[in-house]
Protein backbone atom coordinates (compact mmCIF):
# COMPACT_ATOMS: atom_id res chain seq x y z
CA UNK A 1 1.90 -17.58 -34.85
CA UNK A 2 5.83 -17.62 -33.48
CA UNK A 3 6.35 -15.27 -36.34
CA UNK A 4 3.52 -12.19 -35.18
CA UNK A 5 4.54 -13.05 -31.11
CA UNK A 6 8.23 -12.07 -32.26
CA UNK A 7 7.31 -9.25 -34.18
CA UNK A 8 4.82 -7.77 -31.44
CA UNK A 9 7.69 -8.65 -28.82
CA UNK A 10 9.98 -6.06 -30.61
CA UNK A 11 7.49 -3.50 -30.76
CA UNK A 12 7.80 -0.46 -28.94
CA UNK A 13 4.20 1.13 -28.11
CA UNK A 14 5.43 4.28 -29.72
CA UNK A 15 4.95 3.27 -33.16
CA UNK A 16 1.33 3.40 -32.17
CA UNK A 17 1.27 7.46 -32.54
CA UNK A 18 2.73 10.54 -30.02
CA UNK A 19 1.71 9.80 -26.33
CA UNK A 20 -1.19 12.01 -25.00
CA UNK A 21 -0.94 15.02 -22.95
CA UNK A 22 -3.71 15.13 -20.17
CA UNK A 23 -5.78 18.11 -19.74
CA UNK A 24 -5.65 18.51 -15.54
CA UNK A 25 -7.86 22.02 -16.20
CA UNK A 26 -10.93 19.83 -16.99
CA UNK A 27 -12.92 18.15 -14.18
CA UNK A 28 -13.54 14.80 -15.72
CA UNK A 29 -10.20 14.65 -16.58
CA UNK A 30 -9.17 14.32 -12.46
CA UNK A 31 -9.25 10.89 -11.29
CA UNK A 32 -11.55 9.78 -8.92
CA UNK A 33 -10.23 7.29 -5.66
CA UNK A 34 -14.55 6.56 -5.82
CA UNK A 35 -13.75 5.07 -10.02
CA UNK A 36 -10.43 3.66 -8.81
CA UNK A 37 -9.99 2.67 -12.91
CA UNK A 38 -10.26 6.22 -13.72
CA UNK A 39 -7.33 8.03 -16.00
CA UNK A 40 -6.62 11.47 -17.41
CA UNK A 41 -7.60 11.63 -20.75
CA UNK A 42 -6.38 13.99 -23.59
CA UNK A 43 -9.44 16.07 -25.02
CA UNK A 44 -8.26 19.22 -27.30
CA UNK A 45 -10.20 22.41 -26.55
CA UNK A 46 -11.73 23.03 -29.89
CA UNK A 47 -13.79 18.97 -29.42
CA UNK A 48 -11.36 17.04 -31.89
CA UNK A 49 -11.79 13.32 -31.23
CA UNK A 50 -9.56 11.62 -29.05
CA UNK A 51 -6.59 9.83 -30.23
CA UNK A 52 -7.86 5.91 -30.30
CA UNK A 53 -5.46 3.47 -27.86
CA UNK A 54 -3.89 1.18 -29.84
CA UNK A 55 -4.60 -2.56 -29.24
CA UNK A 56 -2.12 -5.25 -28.54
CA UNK A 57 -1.91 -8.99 -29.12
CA UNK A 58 -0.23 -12.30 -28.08
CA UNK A 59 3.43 -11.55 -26.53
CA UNK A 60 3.42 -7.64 -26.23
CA UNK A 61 6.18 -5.22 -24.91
CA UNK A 62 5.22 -1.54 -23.72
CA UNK A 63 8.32 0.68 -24.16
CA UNK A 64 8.98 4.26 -24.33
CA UNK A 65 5.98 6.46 -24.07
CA UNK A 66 3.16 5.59 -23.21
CA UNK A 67 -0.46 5.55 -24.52
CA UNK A 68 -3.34 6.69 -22.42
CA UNK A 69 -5.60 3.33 -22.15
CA UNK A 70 -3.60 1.25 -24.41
CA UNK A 71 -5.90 -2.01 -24.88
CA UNK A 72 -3.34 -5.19 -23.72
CA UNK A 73 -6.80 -7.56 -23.29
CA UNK A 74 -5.71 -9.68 -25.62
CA UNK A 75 -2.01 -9.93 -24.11
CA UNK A 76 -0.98 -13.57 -22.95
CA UNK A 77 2.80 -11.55 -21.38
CA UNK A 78 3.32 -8.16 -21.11
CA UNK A 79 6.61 -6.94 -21.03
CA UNK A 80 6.61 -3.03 -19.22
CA UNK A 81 10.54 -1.77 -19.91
CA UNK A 82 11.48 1.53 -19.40
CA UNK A 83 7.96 3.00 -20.28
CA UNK A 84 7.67 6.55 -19.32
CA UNK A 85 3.82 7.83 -18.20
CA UNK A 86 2.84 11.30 -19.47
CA UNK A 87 1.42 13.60 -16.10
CA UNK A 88 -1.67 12.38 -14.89
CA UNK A 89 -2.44 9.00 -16.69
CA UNK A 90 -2.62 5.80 -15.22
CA UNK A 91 -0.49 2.62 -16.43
CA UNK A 92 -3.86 0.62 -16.78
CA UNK A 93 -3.47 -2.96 -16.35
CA UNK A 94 -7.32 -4.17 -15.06
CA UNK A 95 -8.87 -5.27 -18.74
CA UNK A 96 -5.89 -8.25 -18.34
CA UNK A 97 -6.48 -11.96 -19.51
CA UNK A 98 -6.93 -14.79 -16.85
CA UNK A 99 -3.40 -16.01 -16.22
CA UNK A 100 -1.32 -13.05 -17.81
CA UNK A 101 1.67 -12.62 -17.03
CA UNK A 102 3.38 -9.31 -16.33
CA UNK A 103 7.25 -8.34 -16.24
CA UNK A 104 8.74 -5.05 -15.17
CA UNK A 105 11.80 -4.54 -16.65
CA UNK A 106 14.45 -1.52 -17.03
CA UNK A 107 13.49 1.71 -15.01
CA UNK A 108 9.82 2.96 -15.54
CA UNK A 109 9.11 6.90 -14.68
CA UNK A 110 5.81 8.55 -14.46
CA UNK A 111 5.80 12.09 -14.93
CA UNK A 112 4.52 14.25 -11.95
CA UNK A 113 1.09 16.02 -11.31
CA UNK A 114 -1.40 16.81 -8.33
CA UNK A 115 -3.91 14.32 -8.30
CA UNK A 116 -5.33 10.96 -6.91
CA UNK A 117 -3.78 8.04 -8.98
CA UNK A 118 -3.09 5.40 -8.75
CA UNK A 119 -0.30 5.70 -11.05
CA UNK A 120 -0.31 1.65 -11.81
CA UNK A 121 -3.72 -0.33 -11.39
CA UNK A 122 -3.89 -4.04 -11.59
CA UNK A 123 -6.76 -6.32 -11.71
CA UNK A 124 -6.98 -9.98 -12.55
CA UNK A 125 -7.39 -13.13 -12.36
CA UNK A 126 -4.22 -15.89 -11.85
CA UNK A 127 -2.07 -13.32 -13.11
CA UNK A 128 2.03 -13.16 -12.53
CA UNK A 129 3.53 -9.83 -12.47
CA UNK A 130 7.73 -10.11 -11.54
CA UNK A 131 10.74 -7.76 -11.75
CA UNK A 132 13.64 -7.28 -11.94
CA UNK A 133 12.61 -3.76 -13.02
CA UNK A 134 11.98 -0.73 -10.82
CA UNK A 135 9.22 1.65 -11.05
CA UNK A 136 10.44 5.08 -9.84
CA UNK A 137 7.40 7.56 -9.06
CA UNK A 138 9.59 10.67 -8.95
CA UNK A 139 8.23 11.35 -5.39
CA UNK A 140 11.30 14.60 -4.90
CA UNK A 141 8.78 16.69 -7.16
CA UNK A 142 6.14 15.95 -4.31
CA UNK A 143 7.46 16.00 -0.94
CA UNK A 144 8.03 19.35 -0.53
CA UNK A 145 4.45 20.19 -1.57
CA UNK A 146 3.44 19.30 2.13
CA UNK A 147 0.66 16.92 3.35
CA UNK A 148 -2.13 19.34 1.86
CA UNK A 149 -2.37 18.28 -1.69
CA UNK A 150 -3.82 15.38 -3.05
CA UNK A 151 -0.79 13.36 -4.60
CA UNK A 152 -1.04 10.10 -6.22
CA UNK A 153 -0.91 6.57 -4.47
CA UNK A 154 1.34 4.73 -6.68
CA UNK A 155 0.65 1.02 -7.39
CA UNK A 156 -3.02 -0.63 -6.56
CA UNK A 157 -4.27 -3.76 -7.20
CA UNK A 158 -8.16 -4.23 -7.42
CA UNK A 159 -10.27 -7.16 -7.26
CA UNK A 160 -7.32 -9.60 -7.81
CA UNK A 161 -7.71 -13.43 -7.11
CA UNK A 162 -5.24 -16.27 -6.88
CA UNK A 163 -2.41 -14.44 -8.15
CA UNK A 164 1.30 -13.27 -7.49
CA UNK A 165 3.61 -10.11 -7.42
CA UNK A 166 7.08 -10.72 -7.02
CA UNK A 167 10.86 -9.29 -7.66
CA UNK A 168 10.27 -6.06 -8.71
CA UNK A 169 11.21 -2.28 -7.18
CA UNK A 170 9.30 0.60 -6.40
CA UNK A 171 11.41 3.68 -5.84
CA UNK A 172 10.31 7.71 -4.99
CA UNK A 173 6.61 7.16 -4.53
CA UNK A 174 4.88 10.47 -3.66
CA UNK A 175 2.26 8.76 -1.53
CA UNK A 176 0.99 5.71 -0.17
CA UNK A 177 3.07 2.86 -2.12
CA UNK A 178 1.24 -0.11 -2.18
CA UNK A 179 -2.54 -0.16 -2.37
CA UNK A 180 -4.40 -3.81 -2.01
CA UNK A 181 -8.19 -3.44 -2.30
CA UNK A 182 -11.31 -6.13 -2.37
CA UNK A 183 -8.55 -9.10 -3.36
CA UNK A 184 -8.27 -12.77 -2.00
CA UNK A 185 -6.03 -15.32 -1.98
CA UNK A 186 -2.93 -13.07 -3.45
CA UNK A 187 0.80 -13.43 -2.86
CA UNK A 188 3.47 -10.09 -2.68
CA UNK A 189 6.97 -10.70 -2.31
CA UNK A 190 10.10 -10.04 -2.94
CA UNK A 191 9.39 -6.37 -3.66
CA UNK A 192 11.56 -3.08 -2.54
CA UNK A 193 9.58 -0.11 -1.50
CA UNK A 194 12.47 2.55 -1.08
CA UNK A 195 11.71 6.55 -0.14
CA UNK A 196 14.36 6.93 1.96
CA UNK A 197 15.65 9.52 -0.64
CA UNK A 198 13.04 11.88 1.28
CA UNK A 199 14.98 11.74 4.11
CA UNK A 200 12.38 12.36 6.72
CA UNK A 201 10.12 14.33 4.15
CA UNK A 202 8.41 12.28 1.99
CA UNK A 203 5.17 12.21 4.56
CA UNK A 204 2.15 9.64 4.24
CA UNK A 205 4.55 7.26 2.08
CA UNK A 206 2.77 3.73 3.66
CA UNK A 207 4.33 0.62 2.28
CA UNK A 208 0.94 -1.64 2.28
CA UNK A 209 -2.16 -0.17 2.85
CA UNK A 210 -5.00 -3.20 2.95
CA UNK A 211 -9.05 -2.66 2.64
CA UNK A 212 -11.80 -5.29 1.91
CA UNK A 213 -9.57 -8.01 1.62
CA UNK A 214 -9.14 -12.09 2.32
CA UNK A 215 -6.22 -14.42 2.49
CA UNK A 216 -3.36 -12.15 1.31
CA UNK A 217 -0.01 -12.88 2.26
CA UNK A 218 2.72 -9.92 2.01
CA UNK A 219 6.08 -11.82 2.65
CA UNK A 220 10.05 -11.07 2.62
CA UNK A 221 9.74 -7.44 1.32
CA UNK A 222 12.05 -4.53 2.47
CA UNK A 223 10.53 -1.10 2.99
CA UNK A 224 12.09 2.13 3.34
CA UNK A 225 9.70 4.88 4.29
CA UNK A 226 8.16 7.84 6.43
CA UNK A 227 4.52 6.15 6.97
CA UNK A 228 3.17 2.59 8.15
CA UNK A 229 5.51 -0.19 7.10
CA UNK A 230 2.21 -2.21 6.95
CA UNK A 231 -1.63 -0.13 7.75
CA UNK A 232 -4.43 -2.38 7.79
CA UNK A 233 -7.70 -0.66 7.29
CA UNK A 234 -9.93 -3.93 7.13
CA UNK A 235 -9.90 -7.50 5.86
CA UNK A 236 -9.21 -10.88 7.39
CA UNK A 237 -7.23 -13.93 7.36
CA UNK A 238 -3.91 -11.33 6.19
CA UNK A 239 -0.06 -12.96 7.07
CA UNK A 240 2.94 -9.84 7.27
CA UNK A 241 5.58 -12.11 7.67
CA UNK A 242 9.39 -11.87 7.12
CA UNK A 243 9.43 -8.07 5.86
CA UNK A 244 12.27 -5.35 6.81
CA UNK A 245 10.85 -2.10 7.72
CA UNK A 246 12.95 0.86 8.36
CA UNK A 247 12.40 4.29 9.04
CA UNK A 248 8.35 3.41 9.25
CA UNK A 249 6.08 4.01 11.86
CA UNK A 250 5.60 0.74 12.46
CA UNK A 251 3.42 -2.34 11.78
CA UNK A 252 -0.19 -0.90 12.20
CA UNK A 253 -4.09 -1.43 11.94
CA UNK A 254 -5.93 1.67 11.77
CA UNK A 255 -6.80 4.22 11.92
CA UNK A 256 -9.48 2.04 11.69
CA UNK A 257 -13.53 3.08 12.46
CA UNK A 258 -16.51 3.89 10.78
CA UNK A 259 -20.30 4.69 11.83
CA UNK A 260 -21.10 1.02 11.74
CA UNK A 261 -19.86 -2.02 12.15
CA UNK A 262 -19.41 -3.99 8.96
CA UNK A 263 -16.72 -5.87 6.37
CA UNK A 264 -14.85 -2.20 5.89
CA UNK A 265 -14.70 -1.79 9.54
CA UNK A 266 -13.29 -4.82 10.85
CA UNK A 267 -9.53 -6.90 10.86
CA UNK A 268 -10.28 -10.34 11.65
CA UNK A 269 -7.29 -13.07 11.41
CA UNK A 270 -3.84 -10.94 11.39
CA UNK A 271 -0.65 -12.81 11.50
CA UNK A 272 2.31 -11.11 11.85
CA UNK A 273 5.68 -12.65 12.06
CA UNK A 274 9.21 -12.80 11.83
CA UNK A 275 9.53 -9.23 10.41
CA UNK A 276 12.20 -7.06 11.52
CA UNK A 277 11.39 -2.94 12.39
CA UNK A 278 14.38 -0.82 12.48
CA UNK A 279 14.62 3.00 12.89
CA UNK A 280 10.78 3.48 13.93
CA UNK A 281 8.46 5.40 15.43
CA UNK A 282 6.39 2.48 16.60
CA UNK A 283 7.09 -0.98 16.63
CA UNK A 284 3.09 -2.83 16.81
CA UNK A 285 0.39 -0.34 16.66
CA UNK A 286 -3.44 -0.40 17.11
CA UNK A 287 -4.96 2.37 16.49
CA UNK A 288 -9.12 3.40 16.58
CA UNK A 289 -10.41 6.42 15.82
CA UNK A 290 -12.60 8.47 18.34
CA UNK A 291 -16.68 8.08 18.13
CA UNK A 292 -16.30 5.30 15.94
CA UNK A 293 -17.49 1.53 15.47
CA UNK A 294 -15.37 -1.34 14.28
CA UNK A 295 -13.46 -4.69 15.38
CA UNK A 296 -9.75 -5.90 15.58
CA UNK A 297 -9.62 -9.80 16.51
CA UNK A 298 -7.45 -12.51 16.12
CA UNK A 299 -4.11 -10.96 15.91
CA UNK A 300 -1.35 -12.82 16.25
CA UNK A 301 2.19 -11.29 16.69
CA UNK A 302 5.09 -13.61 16.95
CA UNK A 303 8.72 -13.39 17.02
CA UNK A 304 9.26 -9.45 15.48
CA UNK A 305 12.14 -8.10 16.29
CA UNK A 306 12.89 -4.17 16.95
CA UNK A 307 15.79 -1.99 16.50
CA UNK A 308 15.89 1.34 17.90
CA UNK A 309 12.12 2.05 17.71
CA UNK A 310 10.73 4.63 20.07
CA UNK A 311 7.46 2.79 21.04
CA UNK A 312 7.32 -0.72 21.19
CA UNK A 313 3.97 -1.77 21.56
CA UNK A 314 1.07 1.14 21.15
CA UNK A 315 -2.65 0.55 21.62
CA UNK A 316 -4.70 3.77 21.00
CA UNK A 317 -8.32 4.31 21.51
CA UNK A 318 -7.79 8.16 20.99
CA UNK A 319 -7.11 8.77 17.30
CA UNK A 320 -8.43 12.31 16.14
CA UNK A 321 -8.57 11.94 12.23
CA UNK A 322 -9.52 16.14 12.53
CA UNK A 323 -6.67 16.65 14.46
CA UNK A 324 -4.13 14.38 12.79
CA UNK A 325 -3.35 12.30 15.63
CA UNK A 326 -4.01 11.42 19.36
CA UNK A 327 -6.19 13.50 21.08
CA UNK A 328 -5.89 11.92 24.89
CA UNK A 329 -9.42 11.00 25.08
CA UNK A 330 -9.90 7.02 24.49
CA UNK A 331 -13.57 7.28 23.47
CA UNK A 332 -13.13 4.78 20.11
CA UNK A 333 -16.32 2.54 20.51
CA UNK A 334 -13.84 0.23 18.15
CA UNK A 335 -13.74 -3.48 20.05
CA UNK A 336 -10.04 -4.58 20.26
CA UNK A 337 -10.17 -8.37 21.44
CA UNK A 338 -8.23 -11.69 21.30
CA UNK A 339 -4.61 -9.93 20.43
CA UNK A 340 -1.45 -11.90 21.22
CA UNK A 341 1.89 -10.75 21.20
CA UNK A 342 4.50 -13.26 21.88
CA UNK A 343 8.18 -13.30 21.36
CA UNK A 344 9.14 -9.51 20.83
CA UNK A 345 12.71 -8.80 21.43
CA UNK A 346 15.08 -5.93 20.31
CA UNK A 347 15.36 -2.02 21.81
CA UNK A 348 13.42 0.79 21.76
CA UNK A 349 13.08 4.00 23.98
CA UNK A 350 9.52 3.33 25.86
CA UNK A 351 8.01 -0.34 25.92
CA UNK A 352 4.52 0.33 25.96
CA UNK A 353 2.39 2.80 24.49
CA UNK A 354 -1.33 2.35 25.72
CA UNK A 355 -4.14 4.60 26.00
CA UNK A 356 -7.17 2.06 25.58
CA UNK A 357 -10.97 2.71 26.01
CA UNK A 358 -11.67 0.34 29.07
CA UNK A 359 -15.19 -0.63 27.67
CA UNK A 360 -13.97 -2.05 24.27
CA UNK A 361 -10.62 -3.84 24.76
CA UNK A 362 -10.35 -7.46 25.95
CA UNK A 363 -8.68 -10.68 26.05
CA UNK A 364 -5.04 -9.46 25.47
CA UNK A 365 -2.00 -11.42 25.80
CA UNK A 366 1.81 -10.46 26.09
CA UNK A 367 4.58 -12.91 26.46
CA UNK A 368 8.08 -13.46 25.81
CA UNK A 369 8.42 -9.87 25.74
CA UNK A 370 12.44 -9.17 25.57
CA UNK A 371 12.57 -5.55 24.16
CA UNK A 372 15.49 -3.60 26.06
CA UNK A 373 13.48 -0.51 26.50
CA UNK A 374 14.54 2.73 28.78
CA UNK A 375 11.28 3.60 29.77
CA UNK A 376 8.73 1.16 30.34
CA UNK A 377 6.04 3.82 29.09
CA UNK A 378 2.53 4.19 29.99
CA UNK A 379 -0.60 1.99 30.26
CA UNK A 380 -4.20 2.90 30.81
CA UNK A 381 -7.53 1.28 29.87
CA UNK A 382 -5.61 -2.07 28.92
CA UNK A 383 -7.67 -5.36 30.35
CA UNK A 384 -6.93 -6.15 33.51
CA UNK A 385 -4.89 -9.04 32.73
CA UNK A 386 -2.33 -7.08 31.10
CA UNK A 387 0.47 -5.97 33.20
CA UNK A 388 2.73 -3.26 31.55
């Protein structure tokens, strides 16, 4: 009735009971990236029973602290303002009614702790999640820690179809940002992916990181961060269009390879376009890792625009995922075909970037290439048709 919506609108989650305190000293309590819908859970040492989630209904707010594995399945809108999320539990949003509707409002905090995340995960069907609020992932208590410990990825959505995520912030995040995994046909715009308070530390802070997917579209976003604006790890048919990347290393596929060649292996139908790079290491990027199978194909880059990037275009076939980075030996086994760039314009300090296995790259096309560039950079192993 209009009556119980109003009165569950108003409620704040903590008149459900005291939020729960995870227990990170217990191995099932640590999230697993292989159960992606895993939390941290609040078991007391001497085997009391765990305090039950409560369960919402119709029009429901979540406000204040939050409860482990609160049940919103029976949620039409959910209103998320201001929540704050104890150490080491997820905001779980995946048990969510066909055509829910989410809205981040206020300033939403998740309180800090060594492990996997993700901090937010989404799943659904024709669901609507918008701002205006900002979800700050208090990624100052992380950077420091160094690229050695396993930190948290911060938002992911999961198995998502036919649905939208729009208007809203995402500030601090202590890892990759963005996560979009096994969805089709979904829409993310509008969003702000900020870091840039780590000032050159906050490492391995992607903006969108893509696996498994089909016919997702990431448009007009602005990202400030220290990792891949955009790294595609596999899917097809994905458009990158009209984004702002700065301080990045660029627009990227890869590392991408695997001991076969199959779905998690391959990009297939990449659009990119209209995005501008700014402050970069790299401007486009393919990179393949060493020993490995997989396919690029059908990527399409048109009218990007770069300011002040170092590399414009880099193709490497020499990615050393022991090493953490290029190891000068192209050996990828990773076929990179049918890639057109066309209409690139802006500055950077070396145009191209190339060190391609010969045997695996093919059918490559570069026009209307109008970068101001001081070096022109190096080439080797690109097709033969290339000239760079």
């Amino acid at each position: 009735s209009p009556m119980l919506a109003a009165r569950l609108i108003r409620q704040k989650i903590t008149s459900q009971g005291s939020p729960l305190s995870p227990n990170p000293t217990t191995s099932k309590d640590t999230p697993s990236q292989n159960n992606p819908g895993q939390g941290a859970y609040d078991e007391s040492s001497d085997g009391s029973q765990k305090q039950t989630p409560p369960v919402l209904k119709g029009a429901c707010t979540l406000t204040g602290d939050y409860i482990n594995n609160t049940d919103v399945s029976k949620c039409s809108t959910i209103i998320i303002d201001s929540l704050r999320v104890p150490a080491g539990v997820q905001l779980n949003l995946t048990d969510l009614q066909d055509n829910a509707k989410i809205k981040f409002q206020g300033t939403s905090t998740f309180a800090p702790m060594l492990w996997s995340g993700p901090l937010v995960l989404v799943k659904g069907k024709h669901i609507t999640v918008t701002g205006p609020g900002t979800l700050d992932g208090q990624g100052a208590w992380y950077w420091p820690k160094g690229q050695k410990v396993t930190k948290p990825v911060f938002f992911r959505i999961l198995n998502t179809t036919h649905s939208t995520f729009t208007g809203f912030n995402m500030l601090n995040m202590p890892y990759r940002t963005f996560s979009v995994w096994d969805s089709n046909y979904t829409t993310i715009s509008g969003l702000k992916l900020n870091s840039s308070a780590g000032n050159g530390v906050a490492k391995n802070t992607d903006g969108f990181d893509l696996s498994r997917n089909n016919h997702v579209t990431i448009t007009k976003n602005r990202i400030y961060n220290q990792d891949d604006c955009l790294a595609m790890q596999s899917s097809k048919n994905t458009v990158f269009s009209d984004n702002y990347c700065c301080g990045s290393h660029g627009i990227s596929v890869g590392s991408l390879g695997g001991p076969v060649l199959n779905w998690t292996t391959t990009v297939d139908g990449l659009t990119v376009t209209g995005n501008t790079i700014e402050n970069s290491s790299n401007g486009i990027r393919i990179k393949t890792i060493v020993g490995l199978k997989g396919l690029v194909t059908n990527a399409v880059y048109t009218n990007n625009t770069l300011i002040n990037v170092t590399n414009a275009i880099v193709m490497h076939s020499d990615y050393n995922k022991t090493k953490g980075g290029y190891d000068g030996t192209p050996t990828s086994l990773v076929k990179i075909t049918k890639i057109k760039i066309d209409g690139l314009k802006g500055t950077a300090e070396n145009l191209y970037d190339i060190v391609a296995n010969p045997d695996v790259v093919s059918d490559w096309s570069f026009t209307n290439i109008k970068v101001v560039a001081s070096n022109n950079g190096n080439c080797t192993g690109e097709p033969s048709n290339v000239l760079c």
